[in-house]
Structure formats: C-alpha cells, structure tokens
Protein backbone atom coordinates (compact mmCIF):
# COMPACT_ATOMS: atom_id res chain seq x y z
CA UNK A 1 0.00 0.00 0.00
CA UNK A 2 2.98 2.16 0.76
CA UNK A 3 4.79 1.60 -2.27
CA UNK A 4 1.25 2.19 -4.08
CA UNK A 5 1.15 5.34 -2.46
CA UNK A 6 4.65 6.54 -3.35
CA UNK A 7 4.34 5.70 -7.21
CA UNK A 8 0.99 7.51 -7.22
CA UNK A 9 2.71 10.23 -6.37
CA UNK A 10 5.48 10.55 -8.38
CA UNK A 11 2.79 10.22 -11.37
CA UNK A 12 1.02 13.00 -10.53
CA UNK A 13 4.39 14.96 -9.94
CA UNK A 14 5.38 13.95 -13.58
CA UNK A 15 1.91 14.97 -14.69
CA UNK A 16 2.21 18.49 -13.25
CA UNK A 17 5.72 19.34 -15.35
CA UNK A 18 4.07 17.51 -18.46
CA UNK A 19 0.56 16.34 -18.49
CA UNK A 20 0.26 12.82 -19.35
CA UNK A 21 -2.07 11.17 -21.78
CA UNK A 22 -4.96 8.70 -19.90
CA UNK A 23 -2.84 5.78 -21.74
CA UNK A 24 0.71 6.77 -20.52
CA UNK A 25 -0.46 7.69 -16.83
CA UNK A 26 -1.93 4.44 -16.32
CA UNK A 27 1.40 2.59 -17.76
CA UNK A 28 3.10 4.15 -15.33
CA UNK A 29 0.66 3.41 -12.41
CA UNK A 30 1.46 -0.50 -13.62
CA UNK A 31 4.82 -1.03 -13.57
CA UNK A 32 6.67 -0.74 -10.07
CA UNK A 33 9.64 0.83 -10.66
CA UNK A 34 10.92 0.04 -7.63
CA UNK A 35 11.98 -3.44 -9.29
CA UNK A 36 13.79 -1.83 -11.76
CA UNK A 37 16.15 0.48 -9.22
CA UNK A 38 19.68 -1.12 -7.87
CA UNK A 39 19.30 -2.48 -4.28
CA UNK A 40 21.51 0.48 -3.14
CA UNK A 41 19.17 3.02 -4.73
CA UNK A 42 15.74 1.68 -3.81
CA UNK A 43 14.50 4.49 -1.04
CA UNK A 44 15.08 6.48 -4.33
CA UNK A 45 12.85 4.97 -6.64
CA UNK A 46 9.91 7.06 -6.76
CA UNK A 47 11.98 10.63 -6.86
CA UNK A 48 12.08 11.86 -10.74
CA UNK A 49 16.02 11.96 -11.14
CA UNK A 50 17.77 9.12 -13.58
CA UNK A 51 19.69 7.03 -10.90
CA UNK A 52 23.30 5.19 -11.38
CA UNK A 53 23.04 0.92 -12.11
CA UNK A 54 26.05 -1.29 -13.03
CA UNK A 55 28.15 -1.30 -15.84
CA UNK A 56 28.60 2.53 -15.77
CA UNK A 57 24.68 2.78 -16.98
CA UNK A 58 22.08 4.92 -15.80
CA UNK A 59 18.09 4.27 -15.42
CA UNK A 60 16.49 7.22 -16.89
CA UNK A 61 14.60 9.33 -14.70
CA UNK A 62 10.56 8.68 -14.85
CA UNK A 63 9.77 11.91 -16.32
CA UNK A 64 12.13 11.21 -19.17
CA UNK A 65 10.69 7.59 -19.53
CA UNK A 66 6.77 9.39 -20.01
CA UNK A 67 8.25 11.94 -22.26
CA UNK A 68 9.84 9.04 -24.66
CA UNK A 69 6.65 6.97 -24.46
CA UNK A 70 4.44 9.98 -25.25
CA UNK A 71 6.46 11.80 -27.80
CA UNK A 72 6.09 8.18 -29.67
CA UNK A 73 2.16 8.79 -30.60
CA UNK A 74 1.85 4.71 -29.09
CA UNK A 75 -2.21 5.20 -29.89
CA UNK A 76 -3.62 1.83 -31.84
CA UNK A 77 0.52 0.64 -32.40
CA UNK A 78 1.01 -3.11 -32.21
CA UNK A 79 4.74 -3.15 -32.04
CA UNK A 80 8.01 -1.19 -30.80
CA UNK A 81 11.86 -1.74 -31.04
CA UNK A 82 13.83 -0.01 -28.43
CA UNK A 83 17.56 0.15 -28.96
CA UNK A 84 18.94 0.12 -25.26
CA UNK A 85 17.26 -2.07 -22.84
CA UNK A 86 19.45 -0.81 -19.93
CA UNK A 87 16.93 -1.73 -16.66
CA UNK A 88 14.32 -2.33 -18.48
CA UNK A 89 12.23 -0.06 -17.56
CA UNK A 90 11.24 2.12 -20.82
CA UNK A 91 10.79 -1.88 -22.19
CA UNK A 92 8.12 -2.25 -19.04
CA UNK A 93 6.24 1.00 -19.53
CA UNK A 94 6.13 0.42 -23.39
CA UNK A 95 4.70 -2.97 -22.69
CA UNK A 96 1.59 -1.82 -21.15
CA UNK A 97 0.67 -0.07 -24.21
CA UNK A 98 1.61 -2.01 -27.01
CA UNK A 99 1.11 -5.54 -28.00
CA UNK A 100 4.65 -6.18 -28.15
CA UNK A 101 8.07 -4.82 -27.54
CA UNK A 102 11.32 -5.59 -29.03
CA UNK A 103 14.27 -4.63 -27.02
CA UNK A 104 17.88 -4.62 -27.42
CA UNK A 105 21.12 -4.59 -25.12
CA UNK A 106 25.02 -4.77 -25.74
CA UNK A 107 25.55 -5.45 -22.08
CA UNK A 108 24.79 -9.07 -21.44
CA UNK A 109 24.82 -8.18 -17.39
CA UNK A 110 22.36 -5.65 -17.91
CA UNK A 111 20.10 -7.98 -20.53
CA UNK A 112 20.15 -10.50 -18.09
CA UNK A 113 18.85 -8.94 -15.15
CA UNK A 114 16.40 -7.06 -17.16
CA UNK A 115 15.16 -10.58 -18.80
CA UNK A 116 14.39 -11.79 -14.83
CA UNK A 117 12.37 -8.95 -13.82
CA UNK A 118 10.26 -9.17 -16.92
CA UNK A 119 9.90 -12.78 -15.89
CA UNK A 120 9.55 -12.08 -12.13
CA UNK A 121 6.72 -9.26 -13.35
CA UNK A 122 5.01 -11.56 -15.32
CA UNK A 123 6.03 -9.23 -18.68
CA UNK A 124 5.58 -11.87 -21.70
CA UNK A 125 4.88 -9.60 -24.61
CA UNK A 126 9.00 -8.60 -24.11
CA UNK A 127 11.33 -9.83 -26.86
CA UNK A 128 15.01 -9.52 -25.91
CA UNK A 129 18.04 -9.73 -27.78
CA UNK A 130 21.40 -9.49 -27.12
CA UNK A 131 23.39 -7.69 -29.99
CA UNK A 132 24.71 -4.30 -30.88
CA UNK A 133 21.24 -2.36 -31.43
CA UNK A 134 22.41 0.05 -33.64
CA UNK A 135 21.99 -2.48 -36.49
CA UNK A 136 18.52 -3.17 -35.32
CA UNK A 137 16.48 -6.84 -35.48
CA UNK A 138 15.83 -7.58 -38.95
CA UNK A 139 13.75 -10.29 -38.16
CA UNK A 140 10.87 -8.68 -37.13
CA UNK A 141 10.90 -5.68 -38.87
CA UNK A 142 8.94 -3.44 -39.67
CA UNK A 143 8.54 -1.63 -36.80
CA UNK A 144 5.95 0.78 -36.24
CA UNK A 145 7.70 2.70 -33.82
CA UNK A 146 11.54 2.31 -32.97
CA UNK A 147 12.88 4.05 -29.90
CA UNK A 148 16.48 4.27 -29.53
CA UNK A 149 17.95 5.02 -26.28
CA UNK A 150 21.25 6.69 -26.61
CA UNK A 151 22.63 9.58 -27.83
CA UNK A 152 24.07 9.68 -31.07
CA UNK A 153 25.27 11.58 -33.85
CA UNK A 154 23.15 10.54 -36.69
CA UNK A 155 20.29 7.43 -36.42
CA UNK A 156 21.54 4.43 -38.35
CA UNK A 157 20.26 4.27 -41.65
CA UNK A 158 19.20 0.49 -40.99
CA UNK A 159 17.28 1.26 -38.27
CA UNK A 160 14.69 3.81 -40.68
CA UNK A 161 14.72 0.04 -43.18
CA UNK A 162 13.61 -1.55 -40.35
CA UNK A 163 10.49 1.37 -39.66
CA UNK A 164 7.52 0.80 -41.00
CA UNK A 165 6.06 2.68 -43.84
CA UNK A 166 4.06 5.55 -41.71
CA UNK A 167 5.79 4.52 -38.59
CA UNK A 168 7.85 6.91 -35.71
CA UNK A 169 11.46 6.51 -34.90
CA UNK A 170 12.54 8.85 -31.63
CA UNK A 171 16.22 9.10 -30.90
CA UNK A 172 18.30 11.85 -28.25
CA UNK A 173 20.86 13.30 -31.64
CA UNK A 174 23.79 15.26 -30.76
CA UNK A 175 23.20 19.06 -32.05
CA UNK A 176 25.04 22.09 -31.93
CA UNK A 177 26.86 21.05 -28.09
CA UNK A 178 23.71 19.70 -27.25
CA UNK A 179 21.41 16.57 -26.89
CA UNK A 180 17.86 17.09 -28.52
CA UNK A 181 15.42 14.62 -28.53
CA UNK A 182 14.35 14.21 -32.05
CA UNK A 183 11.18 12.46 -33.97
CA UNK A 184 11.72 11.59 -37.27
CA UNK A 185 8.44 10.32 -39.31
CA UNK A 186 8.72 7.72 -42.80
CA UNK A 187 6.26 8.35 -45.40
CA UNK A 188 7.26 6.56 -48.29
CA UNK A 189 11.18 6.99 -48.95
CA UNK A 190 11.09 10.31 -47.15
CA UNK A 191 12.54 10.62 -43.97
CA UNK A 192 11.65 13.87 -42.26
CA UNK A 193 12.26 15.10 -38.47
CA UNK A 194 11.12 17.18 -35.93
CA UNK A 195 13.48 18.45 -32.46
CA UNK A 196 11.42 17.95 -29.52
CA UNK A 197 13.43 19.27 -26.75
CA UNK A 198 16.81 18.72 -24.89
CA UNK A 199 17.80 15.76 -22.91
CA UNK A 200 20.53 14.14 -21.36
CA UNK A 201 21.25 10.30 -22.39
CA UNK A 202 24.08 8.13 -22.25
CA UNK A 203 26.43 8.31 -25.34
CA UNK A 204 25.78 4.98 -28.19
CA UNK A 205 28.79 2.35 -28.51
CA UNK A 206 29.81 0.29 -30.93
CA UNK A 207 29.91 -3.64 -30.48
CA UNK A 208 28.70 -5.93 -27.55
CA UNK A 209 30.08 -6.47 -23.86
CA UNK A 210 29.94 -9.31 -21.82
C-alpha cells in the first residue's frame, strides 16, 4: 500500500511538469519501478532523477521515460523496437501499451537482469536480444515505432529500413553542443524530423560487452 502510495505520487508529480495522456499515466501506475532500481538506490525509486546501475549505466529518470513513451504517438501501435534495454524499464512501460516490444542490449549483465524482472513481473509480450542495437532486429521488422535510447550523432540508416512505412522513430541526436530529442516520421522513402526538446542520455557504442 505504501509503495502504491509513493508511485501515485510521483505520477502525478510527472503529470504536473508535463501532463500525461490517460494511456501513458496508467502505464506508469502499472509497472513498479521500484523493481527496476539497484538495491543500493531503492528508497530512491519514486523521486524523478535518472539514478546510477552497473556497468557505468544509468536508469532514466521517470519523467524522461513518459516523455519518450508519449512523444512516440503509441495510440492503436502493435509493435516497438527499443535500442537500449538498460533496466528495463522504458521496455516495461512500453509494454503496457503495445502488443509487443522488441528490445535490445550490448551489455549481457544488464540484458540479463532485465530478462528476470520481466519474468519475475510476469512481462511476456518482451522480446530480448542481445546484440549491438544500432543495427537493429531484422527479423521482425517493420517496426511501427523504434525508440532508440542513446545519444548519437546521426540514427543508423538500418534502423529507418527496419520502420515501418508511416511509422515513428525517436532518438536523443547530438546538435550544436547539445542533446535534442528528435522524432523523425517515414512516409514513403522520405525521412523527415522534428526536435522535440533537450535531454541528457548516455552516449551509443559500438559492439557488444559481456
């Protein structure tokens, strides 16, 4: 009831500094993020700052996690690919929208532990993947909406292959000193994009670690 209590509230603190859609709000009311917060960092879970995990990673703060899931127009969408699993958390929230979610991580440590609180939680509509995300998951593709979760300089070309005709791809891009999160929209074999606002994520790597 406590814990209840405490994510409650940091919803409706997210939804005063950005007013949530019904469909986001309760996603976030589902998922405790509690599970998703390093032992060490737990009496900080419900607070709205990103907060340090292994492996030199970060969990995004919350408010960052509704802005992403928002800013991806997730109405009537049967399937996401999110490049950077990191906690797993994003993965969680995206799962109470959509039908399913595709998620990729080049940290087997990180994969790992996310893959047993999906199972602990009961999440089966997750699809993991251990691999380099920046060359996406063929396999599945298209995409409706891909959500890539590190910063980089340009978005993969592969990645907008992988998007389906119509579909959103969101990505933090490096611009002018800073990091803007950008939505770019496919409509045929036009690309086009949109900046959003800043944000602050962790820098895209090359290659897999174990």
């Amino acid at each position: 009831m406590v814990k209840r209590m405490h994510l409650q509230k940091m919803v409706e603190e997210i939804d005063k500094r950005f007013p949530l859609e019904p469909h986001v709000r309760d996603a976030l009311l589902a998922v405790d993020r509690e599970a998703f917060v390093p032992a060490g960092f737990r009496h900080l879970s419900y607070t709205l700052d990103a907060l340090p995990m292994q492996e030199q990673q970060w969990i995004s703060s919350p408010l960052t996690v509704a802005k992403m899931t928002q800013h991806l127009e997730l109405d009537g969408v049967d399937s996401v690919l999110e490049i950077g699993c990191g906690s797993g958390y994003q993965a969680a929230i995206l799962s109470q929208i959509v039908r399913r979610v595709f998620t990729i991580e080049r940290i087997e440590p990180l994969l790992r532990e996310a893959r047993e609180r999906f199972r602990s939680l009961g999440m089966s509509n997750i699809f993991t993947r251990y691999d380099d995300g920046q060359r996406g998951w063929k396999e599945y593709a298209p995409y409706e909406r891909i959500l890539f979760s590190a910063t980089a300089d340009e978005v993969p070309p592969v990645l907008f292959e992988q998007l389906a005709d119509g579909g959103i791809l969101l990505a933090p891009v490096n611009e002018g000193g800073l990091q803007i999160i950008t939505r770019y929209y496919k409509r045929g074999d036009s690309i086009t994009s949109e900046a959003i606002e800043p944000c602050l994520f962790v820098p895209v790597l090359d290659g897999t670690r174990h």
